[in-house]
PDB file of N, CA and C in Angstrom:
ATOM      1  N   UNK A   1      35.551  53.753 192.548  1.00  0.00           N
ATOM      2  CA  UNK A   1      35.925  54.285 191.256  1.00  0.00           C
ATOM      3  C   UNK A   1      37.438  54.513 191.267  1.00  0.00           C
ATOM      4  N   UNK A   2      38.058  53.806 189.815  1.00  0.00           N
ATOM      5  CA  UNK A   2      39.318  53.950 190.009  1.00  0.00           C
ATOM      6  C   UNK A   2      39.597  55.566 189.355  1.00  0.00           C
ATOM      7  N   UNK A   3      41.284  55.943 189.252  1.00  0.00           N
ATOM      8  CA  UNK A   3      41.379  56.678 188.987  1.00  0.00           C
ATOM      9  C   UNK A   3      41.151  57.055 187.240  1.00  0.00           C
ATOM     10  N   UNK A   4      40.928  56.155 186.786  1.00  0.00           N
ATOM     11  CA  UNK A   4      41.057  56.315 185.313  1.00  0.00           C
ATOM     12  C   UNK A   4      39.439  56.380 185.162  1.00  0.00           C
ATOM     13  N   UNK A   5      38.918  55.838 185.565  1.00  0.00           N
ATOM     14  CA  UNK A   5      37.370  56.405 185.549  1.00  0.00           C
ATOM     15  C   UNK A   5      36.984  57.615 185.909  1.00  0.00           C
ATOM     16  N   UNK A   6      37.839  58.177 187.351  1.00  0.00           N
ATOM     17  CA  UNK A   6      37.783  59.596 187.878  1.00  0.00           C
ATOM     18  C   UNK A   6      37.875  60.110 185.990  1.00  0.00           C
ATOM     19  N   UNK A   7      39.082  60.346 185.277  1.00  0.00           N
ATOM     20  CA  UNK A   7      39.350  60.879 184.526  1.00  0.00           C
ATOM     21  C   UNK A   7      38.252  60.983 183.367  1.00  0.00           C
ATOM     22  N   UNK A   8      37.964  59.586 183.404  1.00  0.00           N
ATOM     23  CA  UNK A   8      36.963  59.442 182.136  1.00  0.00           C
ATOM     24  C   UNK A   8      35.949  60.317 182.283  1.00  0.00           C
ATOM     25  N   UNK A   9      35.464  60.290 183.600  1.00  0.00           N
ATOM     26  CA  UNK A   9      34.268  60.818 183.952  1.00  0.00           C
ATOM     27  C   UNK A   9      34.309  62.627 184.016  1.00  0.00           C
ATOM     28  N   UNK A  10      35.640  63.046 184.540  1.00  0.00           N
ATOM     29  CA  UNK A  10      36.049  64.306 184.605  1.00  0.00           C
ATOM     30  C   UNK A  10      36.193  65.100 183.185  1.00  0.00           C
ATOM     31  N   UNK A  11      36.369  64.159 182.047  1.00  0.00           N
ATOM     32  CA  UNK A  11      36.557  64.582 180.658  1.00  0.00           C
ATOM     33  C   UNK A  11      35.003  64.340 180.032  1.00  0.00           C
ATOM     34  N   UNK A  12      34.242  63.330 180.617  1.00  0.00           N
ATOM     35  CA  UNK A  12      33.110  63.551 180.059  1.00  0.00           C
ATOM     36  C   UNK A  12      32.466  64.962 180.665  1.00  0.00           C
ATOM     37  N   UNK A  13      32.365  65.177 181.542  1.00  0.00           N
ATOM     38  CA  UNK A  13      31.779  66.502 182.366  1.00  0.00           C
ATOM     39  C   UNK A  13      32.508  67.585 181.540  1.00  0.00           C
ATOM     40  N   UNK A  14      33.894  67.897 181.158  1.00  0.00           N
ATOM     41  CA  UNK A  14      34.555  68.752 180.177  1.00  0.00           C
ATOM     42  C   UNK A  14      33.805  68.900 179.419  1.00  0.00           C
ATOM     43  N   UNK A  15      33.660  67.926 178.761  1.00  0.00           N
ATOM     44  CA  UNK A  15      33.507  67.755 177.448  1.00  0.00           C
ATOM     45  C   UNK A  15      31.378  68.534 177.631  1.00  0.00           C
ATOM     46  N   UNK A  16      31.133  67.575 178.589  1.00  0.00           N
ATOM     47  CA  UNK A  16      29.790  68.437 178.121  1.00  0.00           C
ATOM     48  C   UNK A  16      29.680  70.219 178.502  1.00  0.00           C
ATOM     49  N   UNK A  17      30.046  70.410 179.671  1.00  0.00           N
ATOM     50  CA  UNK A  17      29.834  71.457 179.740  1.00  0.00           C
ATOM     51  C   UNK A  17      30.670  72.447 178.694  1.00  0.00           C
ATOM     52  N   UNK A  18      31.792  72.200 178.321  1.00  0.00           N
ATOM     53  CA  UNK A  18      31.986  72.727 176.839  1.00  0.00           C
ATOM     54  C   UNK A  18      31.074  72.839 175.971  1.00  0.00           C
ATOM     55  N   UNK A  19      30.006  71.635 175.569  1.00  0.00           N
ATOM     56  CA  UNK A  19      29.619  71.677 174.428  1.00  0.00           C
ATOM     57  C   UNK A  19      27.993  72.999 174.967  1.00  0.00           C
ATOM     58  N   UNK A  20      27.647  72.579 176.309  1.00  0.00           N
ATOM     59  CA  UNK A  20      26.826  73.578 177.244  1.00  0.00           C
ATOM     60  C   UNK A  20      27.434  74.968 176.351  1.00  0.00           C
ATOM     61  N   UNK A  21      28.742  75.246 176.760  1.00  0.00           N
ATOM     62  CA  UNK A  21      28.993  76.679 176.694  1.00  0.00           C
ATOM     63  C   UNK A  21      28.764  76.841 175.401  1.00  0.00           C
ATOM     64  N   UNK A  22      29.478  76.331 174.456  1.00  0.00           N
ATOM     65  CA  UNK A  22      29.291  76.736 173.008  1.00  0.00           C
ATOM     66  C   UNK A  22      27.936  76.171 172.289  1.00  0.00           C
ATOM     67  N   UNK A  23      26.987  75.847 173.295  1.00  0.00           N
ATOM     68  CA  UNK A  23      25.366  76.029 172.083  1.00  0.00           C
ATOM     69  C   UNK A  23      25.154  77.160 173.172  1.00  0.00           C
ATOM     70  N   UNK A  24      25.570  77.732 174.366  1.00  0.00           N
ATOM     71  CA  UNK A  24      24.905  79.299 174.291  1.00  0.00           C
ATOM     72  C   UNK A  24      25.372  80.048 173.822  1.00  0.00           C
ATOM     73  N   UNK A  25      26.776  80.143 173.513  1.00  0.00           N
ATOM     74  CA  UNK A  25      27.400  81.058 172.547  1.00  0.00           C
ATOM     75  C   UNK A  25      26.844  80.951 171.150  1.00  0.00           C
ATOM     76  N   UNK A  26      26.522  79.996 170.822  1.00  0.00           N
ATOM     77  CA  UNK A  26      25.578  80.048 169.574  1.00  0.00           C
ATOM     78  C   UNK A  26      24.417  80.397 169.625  1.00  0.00           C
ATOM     79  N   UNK A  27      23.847  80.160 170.321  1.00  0.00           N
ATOM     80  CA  UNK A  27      22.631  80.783 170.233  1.00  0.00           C
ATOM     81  C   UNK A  27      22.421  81.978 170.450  1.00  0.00           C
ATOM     82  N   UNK A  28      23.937  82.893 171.176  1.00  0.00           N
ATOM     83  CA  UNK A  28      24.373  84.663 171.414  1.00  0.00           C
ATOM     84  C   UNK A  28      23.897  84.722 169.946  1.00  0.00           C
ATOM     85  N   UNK A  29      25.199  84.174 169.246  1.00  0.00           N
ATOM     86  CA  UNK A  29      25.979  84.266 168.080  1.00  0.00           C
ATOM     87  C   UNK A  29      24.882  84.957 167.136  1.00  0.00           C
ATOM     88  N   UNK A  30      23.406  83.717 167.187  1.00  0.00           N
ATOM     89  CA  UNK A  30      22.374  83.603 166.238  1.00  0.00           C
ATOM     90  C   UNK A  30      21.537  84.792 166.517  1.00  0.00           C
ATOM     91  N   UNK A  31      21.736  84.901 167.678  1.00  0.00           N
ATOM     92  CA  UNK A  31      20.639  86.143 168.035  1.00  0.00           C
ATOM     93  C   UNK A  31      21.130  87.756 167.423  1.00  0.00           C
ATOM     94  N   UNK A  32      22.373  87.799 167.913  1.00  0.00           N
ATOM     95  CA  UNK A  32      22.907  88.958 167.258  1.00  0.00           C
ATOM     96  C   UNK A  32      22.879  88.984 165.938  1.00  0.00           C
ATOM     97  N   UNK A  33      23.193  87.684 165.302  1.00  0.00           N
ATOM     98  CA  UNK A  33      23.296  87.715 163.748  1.00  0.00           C
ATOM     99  C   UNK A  33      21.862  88.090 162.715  1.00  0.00           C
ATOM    100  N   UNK A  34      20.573  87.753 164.109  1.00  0.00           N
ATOM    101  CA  UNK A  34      19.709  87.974 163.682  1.00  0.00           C
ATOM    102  C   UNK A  34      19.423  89.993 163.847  1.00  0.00           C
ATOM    103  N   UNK A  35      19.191  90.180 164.973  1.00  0.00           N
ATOM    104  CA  UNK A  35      19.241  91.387 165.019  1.00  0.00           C
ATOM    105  C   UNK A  35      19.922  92.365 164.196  1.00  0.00           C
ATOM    106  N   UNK A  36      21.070  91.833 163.760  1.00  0.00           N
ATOM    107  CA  UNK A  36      21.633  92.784 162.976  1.00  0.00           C
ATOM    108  C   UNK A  36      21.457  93.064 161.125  1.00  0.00           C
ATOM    109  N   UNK A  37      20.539  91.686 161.048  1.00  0.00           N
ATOM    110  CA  UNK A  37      19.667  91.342 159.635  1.00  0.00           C
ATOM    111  C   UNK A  37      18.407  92.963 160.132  1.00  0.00           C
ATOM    112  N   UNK A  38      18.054  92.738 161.016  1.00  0.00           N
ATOM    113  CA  UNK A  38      16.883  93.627 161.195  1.00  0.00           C
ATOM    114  C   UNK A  38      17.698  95.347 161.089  1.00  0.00           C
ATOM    115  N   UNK A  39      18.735  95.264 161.507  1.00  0.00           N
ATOM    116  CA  UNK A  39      19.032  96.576 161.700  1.00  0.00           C
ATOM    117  C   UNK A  39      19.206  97.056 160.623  1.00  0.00           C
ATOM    118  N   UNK A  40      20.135  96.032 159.291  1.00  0.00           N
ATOM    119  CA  UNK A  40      20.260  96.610 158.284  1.00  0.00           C
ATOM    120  C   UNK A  40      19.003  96.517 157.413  1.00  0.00           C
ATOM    121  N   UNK A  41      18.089  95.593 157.482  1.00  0.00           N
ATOM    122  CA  UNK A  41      16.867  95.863 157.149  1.00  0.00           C
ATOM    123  C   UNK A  41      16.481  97.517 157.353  1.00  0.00           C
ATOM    124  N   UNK A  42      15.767  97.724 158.515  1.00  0.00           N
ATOM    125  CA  UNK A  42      15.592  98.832 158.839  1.00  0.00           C
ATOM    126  C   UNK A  42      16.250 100.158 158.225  1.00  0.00           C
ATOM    127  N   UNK A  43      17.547 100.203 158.159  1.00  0.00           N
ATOM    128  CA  UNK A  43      18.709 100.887 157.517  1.00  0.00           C
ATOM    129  C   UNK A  43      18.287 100.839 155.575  1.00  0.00           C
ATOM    130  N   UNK A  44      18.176  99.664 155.544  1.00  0.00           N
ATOM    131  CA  UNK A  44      18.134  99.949 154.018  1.00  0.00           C
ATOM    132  C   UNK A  44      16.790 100.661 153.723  1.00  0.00           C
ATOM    133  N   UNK A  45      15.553 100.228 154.272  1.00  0.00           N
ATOM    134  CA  UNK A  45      14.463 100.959 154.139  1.00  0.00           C
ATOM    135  C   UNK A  45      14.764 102.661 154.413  1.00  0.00           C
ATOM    136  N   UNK A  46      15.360 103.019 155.519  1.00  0.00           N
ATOM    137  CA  UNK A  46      15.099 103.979 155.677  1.00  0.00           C
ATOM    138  C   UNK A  46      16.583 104.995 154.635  1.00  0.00           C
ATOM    139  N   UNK A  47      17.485 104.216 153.647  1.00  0.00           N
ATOM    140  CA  UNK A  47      17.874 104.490 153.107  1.00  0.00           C
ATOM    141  C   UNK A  47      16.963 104.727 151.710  1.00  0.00           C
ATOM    142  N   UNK A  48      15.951 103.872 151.537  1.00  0.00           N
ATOM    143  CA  UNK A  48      15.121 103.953 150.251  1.00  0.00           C
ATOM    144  C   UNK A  48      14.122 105.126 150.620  1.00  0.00           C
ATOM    145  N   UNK A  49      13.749 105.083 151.696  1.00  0.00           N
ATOM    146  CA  UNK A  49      12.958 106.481 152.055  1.00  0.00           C
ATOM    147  C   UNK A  49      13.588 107.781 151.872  1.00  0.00           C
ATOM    148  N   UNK A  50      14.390 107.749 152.318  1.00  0.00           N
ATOM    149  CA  UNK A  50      15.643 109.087 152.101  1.00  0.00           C
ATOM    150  C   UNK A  50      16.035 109.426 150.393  1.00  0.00           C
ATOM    151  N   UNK A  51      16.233 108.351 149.831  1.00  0.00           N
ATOM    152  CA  UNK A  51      16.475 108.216 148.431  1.00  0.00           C
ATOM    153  C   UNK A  51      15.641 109.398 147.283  1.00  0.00           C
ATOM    154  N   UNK A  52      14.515 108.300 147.832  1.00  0.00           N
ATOM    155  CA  UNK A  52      13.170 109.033 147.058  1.00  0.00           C
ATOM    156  C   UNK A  52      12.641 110.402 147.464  1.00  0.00           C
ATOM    157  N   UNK A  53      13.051 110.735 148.909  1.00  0.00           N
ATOM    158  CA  UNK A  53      12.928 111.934 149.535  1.00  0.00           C
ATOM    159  C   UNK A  53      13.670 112.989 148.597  1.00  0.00           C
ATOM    160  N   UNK A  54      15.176 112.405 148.416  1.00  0.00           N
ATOM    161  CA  UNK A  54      15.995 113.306 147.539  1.00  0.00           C
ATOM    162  C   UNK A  54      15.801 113.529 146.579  1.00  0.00           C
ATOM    163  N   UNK A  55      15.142 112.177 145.652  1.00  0.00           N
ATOM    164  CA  UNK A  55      14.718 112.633 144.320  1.00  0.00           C
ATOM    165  C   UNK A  55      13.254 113.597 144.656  1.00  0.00           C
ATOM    166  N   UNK A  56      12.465 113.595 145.043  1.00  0.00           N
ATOM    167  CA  UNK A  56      11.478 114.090 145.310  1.00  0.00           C
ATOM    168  C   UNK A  56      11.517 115.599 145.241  1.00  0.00           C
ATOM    169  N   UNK A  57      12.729 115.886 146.110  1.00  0.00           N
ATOM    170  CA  UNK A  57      12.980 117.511 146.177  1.00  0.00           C
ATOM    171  C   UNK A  57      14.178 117.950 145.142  1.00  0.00           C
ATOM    172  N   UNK A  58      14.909 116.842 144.229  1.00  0.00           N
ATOM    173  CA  UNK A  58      15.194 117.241 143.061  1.00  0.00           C
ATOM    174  C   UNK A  58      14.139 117.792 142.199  1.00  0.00           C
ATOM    175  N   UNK A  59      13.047 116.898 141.591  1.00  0.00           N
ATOM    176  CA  UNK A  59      11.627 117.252 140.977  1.00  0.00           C
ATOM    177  C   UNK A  59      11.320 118.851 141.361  1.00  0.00           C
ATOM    178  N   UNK A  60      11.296 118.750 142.882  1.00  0.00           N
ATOM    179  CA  UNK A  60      10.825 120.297 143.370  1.00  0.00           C
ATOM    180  C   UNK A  60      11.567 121.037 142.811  1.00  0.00           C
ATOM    181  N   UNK A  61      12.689 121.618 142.874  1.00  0.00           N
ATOM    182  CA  UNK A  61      13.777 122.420 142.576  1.00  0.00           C
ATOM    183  C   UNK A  61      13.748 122.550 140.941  1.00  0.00           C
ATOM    184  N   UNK A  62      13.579 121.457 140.313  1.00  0.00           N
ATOM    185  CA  UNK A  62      13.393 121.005 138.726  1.00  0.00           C
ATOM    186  C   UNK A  62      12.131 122.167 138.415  1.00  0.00           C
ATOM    187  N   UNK A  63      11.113 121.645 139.292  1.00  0.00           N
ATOM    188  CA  UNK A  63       9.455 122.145 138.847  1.00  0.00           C
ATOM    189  C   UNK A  63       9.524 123.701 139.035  1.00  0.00           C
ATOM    190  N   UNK A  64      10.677 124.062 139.954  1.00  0.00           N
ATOM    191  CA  UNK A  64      10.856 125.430 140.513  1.00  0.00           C
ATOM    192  C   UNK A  64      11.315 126.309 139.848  1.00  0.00           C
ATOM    193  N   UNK A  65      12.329 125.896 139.194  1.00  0.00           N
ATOM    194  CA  UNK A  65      12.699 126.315 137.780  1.00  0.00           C
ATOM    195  C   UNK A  65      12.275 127.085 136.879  1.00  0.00           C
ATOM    196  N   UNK A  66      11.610 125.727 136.645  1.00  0.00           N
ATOM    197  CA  UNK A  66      10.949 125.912 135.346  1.00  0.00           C
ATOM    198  C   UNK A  66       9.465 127.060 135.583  1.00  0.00           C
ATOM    199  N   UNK A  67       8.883 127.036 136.261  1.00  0.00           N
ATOM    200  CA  UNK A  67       7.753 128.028 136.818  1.00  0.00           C
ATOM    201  C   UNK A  67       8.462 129.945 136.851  1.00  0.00           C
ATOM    202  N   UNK A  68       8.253 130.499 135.763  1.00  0.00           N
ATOM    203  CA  UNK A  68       8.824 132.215 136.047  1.00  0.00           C
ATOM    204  C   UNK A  68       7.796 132.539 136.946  1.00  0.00           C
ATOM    205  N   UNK A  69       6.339 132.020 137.035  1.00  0.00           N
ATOM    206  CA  UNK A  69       5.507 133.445 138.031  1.00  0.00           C
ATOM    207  C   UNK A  69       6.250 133.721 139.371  1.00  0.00           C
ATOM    208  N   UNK A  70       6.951 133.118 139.823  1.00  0.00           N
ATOM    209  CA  UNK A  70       7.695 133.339 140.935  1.00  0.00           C
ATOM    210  C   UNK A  70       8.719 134.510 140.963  1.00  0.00           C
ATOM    211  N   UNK A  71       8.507 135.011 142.086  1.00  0.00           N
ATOM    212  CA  UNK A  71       9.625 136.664 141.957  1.00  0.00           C
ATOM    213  C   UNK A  71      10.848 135.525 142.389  1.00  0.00           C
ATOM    214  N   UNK A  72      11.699 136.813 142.124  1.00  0.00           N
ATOM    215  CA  UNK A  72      13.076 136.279 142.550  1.00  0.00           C
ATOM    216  C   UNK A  72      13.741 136.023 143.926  1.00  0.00           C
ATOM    217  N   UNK A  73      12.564 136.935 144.789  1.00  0.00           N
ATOM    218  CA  UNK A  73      12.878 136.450 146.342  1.00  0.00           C
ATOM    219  C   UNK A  73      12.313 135.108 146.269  1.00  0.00           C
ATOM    220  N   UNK A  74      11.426 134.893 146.386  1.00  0.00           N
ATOM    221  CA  UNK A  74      10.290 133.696 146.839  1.00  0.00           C
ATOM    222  C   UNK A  74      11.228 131.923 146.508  1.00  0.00           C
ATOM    223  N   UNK A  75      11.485 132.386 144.715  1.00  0.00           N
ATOM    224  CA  UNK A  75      12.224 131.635 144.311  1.00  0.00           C
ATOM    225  C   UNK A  75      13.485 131.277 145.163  1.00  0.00           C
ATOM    226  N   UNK A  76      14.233 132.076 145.312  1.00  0.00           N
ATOM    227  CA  UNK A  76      16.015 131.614 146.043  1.00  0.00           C
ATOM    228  C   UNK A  76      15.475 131.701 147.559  1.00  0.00           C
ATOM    229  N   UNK A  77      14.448 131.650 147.934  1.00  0.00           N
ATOM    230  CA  UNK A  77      13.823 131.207 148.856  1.00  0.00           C
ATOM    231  C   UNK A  77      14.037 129.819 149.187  1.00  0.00           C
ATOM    232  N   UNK A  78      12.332 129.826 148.663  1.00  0.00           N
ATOM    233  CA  UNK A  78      12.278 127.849 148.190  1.00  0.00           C
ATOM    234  C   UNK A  78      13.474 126.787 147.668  1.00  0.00           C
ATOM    235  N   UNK A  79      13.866 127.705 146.738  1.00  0.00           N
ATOM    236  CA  UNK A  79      15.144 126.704 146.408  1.00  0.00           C
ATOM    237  C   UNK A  79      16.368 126.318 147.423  1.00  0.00           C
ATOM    238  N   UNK A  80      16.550 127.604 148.090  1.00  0.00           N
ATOM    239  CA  UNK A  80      17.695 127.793 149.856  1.00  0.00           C
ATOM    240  C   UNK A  80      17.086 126.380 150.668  1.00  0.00           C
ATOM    241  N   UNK A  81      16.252 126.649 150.485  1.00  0.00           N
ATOM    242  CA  UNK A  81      15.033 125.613 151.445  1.00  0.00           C
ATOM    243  C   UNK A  81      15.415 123.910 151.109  1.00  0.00           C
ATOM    244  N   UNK A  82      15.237 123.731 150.036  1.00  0.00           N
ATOM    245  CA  UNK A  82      15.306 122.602 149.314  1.00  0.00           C
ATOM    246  C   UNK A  82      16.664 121.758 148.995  1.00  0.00           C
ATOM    247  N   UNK A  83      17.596 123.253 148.589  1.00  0.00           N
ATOM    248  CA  UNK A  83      18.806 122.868 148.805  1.00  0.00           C
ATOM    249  C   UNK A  83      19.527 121.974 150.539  1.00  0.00           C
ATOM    250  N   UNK A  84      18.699 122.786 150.969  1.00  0.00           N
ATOM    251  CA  UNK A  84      19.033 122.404 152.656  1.00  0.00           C
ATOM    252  C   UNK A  84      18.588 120.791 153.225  1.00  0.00           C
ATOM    253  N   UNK A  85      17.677 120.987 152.555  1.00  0.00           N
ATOM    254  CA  UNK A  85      16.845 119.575 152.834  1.00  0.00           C
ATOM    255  C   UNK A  85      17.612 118.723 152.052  1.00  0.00           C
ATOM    256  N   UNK A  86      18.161 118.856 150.997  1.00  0.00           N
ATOM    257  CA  UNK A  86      19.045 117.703 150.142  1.00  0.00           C
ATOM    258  C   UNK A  86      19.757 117.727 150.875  1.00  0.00           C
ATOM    259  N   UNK A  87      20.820 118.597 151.794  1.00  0.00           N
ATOM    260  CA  UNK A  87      21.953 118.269 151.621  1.00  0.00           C
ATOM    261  C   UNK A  87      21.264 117.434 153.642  1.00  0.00           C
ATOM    262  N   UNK A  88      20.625 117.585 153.964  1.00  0.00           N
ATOM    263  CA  UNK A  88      20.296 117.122 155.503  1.00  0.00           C
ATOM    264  C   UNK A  88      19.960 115.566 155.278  1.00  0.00           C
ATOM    265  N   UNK A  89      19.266 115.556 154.444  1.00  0.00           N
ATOM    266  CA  UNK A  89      18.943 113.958 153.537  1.00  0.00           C
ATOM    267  C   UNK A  89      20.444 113.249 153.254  1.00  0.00           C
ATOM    268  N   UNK A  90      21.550 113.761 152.713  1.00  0.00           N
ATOM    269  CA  UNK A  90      22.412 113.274 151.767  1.00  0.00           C
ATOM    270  C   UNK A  90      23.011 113.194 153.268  1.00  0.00           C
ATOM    271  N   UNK A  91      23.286 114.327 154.414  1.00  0.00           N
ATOM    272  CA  UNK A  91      23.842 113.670 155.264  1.00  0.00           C
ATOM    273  C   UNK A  91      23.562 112.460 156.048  1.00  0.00           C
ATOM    274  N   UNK A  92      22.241 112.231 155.992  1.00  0.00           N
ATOM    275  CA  UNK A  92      21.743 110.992 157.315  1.00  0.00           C
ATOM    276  C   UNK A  92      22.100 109.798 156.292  1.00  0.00           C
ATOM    277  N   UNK A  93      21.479 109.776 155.008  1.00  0.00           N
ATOM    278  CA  UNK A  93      22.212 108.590 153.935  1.00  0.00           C
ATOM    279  C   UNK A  93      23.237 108.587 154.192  1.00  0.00           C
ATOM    280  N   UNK A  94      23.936 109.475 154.488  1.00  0.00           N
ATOM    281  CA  UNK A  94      25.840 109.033 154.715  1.00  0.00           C
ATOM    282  C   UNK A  94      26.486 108.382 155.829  1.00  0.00           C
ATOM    283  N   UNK A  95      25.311 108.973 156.956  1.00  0.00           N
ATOM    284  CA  UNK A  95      25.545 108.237 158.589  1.00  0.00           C
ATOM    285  C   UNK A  95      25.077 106.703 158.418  1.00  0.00           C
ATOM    286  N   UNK A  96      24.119 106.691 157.206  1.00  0.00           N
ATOM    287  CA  UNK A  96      23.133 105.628 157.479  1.00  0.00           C
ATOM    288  C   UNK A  96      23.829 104.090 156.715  1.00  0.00           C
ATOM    289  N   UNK A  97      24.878 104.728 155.466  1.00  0.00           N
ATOM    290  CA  UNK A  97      25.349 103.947 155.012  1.00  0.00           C
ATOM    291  C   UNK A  97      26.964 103.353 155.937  1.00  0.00           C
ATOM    292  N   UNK A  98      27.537 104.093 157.198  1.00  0.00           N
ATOM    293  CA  UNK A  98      28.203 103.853 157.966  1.00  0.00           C
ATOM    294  C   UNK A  98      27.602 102.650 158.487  1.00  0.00           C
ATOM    295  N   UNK A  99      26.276 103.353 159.455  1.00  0.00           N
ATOM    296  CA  UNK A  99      25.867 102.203 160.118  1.00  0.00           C
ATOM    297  C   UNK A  99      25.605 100.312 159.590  1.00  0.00           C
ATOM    298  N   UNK A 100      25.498 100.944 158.328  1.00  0.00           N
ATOM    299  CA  UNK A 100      25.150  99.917 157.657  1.00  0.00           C
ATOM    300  C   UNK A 100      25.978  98.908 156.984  1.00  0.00           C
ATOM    301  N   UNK A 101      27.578  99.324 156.993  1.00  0.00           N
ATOM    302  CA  UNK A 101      29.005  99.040 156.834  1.00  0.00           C
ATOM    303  C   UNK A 101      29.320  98.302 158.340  1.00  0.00           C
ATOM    304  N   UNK A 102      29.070  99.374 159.249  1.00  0.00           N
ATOM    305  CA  UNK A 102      29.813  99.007 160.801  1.00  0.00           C
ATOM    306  C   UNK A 102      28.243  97.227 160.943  1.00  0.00           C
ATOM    307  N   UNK A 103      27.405  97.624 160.688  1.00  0.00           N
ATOM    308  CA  UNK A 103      26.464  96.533 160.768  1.00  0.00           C
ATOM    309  C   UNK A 103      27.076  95.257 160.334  1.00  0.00           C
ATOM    310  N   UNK A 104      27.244  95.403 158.934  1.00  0.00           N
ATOM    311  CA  UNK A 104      27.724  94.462 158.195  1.00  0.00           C
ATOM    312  C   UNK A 104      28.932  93.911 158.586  1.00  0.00           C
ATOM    313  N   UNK A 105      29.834  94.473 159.030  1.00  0.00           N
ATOM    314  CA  UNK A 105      31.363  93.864 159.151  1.00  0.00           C
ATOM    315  C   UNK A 105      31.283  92.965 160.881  1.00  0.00           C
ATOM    316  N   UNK A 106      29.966  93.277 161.809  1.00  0.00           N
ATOM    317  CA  UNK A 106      29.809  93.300 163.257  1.00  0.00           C
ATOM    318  C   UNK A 106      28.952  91.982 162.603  1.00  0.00           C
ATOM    319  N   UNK A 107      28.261  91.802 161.450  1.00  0.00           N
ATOM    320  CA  UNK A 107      27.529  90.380 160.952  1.00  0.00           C
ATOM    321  C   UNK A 107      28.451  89.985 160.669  1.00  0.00           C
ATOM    322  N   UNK A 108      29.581  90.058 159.796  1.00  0.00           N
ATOM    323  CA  UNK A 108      30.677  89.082 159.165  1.00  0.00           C
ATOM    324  C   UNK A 108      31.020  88.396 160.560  1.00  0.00           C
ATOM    325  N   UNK A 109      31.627  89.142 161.542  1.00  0.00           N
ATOM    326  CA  UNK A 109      32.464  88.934 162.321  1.00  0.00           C
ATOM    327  C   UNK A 109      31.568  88.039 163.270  1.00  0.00           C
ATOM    328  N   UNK A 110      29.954  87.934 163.686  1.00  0.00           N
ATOM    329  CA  UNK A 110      29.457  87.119 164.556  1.00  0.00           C
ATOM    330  C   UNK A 110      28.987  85.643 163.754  1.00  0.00           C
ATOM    331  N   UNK A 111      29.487  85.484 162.073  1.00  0.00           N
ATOM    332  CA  UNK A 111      29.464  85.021 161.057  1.00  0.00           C
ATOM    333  C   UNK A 111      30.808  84.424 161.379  1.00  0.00           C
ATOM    334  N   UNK A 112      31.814  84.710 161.521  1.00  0.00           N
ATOM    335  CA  UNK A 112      33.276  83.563 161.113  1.00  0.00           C
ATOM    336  C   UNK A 112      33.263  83.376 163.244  1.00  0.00           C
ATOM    337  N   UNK A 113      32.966  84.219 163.647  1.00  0.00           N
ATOM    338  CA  UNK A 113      32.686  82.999 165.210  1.00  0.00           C
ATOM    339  C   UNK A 113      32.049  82.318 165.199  1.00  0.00           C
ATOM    340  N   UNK A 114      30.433  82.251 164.407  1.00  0.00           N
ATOM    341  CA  UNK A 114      29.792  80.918 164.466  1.00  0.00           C
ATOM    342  C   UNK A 114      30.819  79.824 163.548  1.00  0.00           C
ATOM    343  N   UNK A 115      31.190  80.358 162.462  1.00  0.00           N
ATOM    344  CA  UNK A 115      31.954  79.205 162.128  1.00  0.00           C
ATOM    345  C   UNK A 115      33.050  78.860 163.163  1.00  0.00           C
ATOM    346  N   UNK A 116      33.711  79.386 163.449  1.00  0.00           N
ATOM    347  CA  UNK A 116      35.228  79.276 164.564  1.00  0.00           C
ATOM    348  C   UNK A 116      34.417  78.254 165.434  1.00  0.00           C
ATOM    349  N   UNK A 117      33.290  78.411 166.159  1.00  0.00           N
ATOM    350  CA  UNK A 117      33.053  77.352 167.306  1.00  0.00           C
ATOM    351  C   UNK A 117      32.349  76.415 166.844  1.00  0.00           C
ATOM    352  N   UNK A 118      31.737  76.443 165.743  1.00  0.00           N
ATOM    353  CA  UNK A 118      30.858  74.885 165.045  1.00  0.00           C
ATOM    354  C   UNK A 118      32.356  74.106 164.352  1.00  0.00           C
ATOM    355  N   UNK A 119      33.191  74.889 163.678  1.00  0.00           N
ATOM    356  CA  UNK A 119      34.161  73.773 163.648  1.00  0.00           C
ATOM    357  C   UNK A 119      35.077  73.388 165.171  1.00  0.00           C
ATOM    358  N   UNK A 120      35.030  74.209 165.825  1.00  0.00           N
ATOM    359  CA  UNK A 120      35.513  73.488 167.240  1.00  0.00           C
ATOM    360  C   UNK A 120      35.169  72.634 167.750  1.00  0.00           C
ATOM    361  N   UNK A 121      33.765  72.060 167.651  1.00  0.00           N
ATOM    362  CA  UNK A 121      33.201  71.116 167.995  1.00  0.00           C
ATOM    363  C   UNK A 121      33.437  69.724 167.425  1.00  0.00           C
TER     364      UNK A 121
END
C-alpha cells in the first residue's frame, strides 16, 4: 500500500468514525430532546392540576362568604386557611413555570445541536 492509499484509507476511517460519533450524539441529542417533551408534559399537567386547585379554593373562599351562619372566628379561620393554600399553590405554579422555561430553552438548545451536527454532516 502506497502512501496515498495509507491516506485514503486513514480519511475513510476519519470520516467513519466521525460519522460513528455524531449518530451517538444524536441519538444523546434525541433522547434528551425526548425526555424533556415528558418533563414539560408532566409540568404542564401538574400546572393544570394546580390551576384548578386554585380556582377550586377561590369557589371555597367565594362560597365562604357568602354563607353568614358562620361566627367570625371559624370564618377568618377557614379563609387564613385557604388563603394559605392559594398562595402555596401560586408558589409551586411559579417554580413550576421556571422549570418549564429552564426545560424549554435546555429543548431549544439540544434542538439547534441536532441541527449544528446534521448540517455537519
Amino acid at each position: 500500500m502506497d502512501s496515498s492509499e495509507k491516506i485514503v484509507d486513514d480519511l475513510k476511517n476519519s470520516v467513519d468514525e466521525s460519522n460513528k460519533n455524531l449518530a451517538e450524539l444524536l441519538k444523546k441529542y434525541k433522547i434528551q430532546i425526548k425526555s424533556s417533551k415528558e418533563e414539560i408534559g408532566k409540568q404542564s399537567e401538574l400546572n393544570v392540576k394546580k390551576a384548578a386547585e386554585i380556582e377550586n379554593l377561590k369557589q371555597q373562599i367565594l362560597d365562604l362568604q357568602s354563607k353568614q351562619e358562620f361566627n367570625a372566628d371559624s370564618y377568618a379561620k377557614e379563609f387564613h386557611n385557604a388563603q394559605k393554600e392559594i398562595d402555596h399553590n401560586l408558589n409551586i405554579l411559579k417554580r413550576q413555570d421556571k422549570l418549564m422555561v429552564d426545560l424549554s430553552q435546555k429543548n431549544d438548545v439540544c434542538h439547534i445541536k441536532l441541527n449544528n451536527n446534521l448540517e455537519k454532516q
